[in-house]
C-alpha atoms as a PDB file:
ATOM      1  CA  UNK A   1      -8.045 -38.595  95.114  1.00  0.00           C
ATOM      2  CA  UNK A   2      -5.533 -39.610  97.460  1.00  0.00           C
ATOM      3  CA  UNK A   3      -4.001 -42.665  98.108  1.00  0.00           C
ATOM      4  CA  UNK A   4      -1.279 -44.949  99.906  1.00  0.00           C
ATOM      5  CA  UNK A   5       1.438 -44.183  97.214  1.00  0.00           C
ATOM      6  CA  UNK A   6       0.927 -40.310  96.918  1.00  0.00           C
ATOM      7  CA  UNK A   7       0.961 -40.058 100.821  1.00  0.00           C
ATOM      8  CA  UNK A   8       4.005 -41.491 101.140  1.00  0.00           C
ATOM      9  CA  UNK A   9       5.625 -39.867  97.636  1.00  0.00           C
ATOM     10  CA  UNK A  10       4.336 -37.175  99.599  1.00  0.00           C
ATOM     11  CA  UNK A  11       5.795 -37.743 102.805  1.00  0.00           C
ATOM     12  CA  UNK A  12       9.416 -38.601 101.465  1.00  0.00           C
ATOM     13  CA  UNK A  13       9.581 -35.744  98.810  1.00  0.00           C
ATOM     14  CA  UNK A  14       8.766 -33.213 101.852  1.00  0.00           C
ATOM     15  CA  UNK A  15      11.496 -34.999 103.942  1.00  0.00           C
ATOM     16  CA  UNK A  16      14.081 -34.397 101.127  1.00  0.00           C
ATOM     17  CA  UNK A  17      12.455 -30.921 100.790  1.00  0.00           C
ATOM     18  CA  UNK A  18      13.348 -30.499 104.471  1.00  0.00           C
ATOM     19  CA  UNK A  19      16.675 -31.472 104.070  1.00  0.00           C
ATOM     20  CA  UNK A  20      17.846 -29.595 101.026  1.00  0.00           C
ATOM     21  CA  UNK A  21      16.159 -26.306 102.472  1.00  0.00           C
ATOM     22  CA  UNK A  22      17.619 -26.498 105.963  1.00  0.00           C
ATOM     23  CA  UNK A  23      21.027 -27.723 103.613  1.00  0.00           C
ATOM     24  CA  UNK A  24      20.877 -24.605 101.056  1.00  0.00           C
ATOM     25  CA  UNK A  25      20.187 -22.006 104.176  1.00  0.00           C
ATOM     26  CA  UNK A  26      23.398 -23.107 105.977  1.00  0.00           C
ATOM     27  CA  UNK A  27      25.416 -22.999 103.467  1.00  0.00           C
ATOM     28  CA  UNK A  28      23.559 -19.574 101.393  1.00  0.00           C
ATOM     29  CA  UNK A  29      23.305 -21.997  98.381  1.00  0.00           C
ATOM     30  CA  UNK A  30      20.189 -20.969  96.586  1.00  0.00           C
ATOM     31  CA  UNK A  31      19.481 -23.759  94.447  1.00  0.00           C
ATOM     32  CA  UNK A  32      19.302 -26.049  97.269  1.00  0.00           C
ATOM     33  CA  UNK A  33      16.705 -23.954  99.080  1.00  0.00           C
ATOM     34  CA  UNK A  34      14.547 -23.538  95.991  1.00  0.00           C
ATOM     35  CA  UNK A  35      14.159 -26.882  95.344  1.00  0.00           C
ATOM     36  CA  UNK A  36      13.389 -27.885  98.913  1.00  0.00           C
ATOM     37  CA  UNK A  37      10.388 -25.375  98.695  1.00  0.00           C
ATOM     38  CA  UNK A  38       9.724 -27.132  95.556  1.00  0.00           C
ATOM     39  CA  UNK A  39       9.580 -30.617  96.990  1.00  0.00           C
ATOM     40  CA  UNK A  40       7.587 -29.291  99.992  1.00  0.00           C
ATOM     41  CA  UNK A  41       4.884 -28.010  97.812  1.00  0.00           C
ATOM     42  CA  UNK A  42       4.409 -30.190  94.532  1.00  0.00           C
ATOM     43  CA  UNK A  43       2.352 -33.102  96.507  1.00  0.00           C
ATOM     44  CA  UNK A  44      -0.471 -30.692  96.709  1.00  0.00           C
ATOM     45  CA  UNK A  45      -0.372 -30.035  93.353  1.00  0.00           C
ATOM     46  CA  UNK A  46      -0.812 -33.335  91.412  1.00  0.00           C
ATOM     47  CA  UNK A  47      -2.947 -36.547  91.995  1.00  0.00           C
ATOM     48  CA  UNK A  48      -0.923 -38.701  89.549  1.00  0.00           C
ATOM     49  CA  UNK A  49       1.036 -41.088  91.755  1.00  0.00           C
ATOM     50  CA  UNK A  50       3.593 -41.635  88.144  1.00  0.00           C
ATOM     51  CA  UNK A  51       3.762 -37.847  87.980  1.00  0.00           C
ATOM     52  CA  UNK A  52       4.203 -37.399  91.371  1.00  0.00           C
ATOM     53  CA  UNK A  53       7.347 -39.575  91.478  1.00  0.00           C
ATOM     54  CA  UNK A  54       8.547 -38.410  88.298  1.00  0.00           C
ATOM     55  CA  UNK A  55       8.605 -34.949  89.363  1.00  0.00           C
ATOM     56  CA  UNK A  56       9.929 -35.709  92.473  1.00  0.00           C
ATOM     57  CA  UNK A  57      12.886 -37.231  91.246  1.00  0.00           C
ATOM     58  CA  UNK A  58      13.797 -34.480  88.559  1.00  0.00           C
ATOM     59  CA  UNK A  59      13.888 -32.025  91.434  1.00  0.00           C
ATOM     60  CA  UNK A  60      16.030 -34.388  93.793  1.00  0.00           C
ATOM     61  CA  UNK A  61      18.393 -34.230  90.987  1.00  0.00           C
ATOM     62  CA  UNK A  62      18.238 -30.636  89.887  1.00  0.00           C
ATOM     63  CA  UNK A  63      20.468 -29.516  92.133  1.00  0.00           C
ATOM     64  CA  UNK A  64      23.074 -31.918  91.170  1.00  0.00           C
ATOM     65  CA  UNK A  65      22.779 -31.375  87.681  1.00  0.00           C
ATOM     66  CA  UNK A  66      23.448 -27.201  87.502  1.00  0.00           C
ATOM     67  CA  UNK A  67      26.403 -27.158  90.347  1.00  0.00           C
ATOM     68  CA  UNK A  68      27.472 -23.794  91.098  1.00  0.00           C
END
């Protein structure tokens, strides 16, 4: 069920998720604070340690990809 590689997928995805929520609140950008919640939550959705990193970067990106 769990294992080494989703833990820490898990644990670096939340840290970004941190980051870009903390990042989107300052500044009122909503696309930033979105995703954050995004990246906080996902772990606990999937078991797939390719999905999980997949998805993980698509939403690090998102942000960058539909600028305001």
């Amino acid at each position: 069920m769990f294992s080494a590689t989703n833990l820490i997928a898990g644990i670096i995805t939340g840290a970004f998720g941190l980051g870009y929520y903390v990042y989107g609140k300052k500044q009122s950008r909503m696309i930033f604070m979105f995703t954050g919640i995004a990246l906080m939550v996902y772990p606990y959705l999937f078991a797939n340690s390719t999905l999980l990193i997949v998805i993980g970067l698509i939403l690090i990106l998102l942000p960058f990809v539909f600028r305001d």
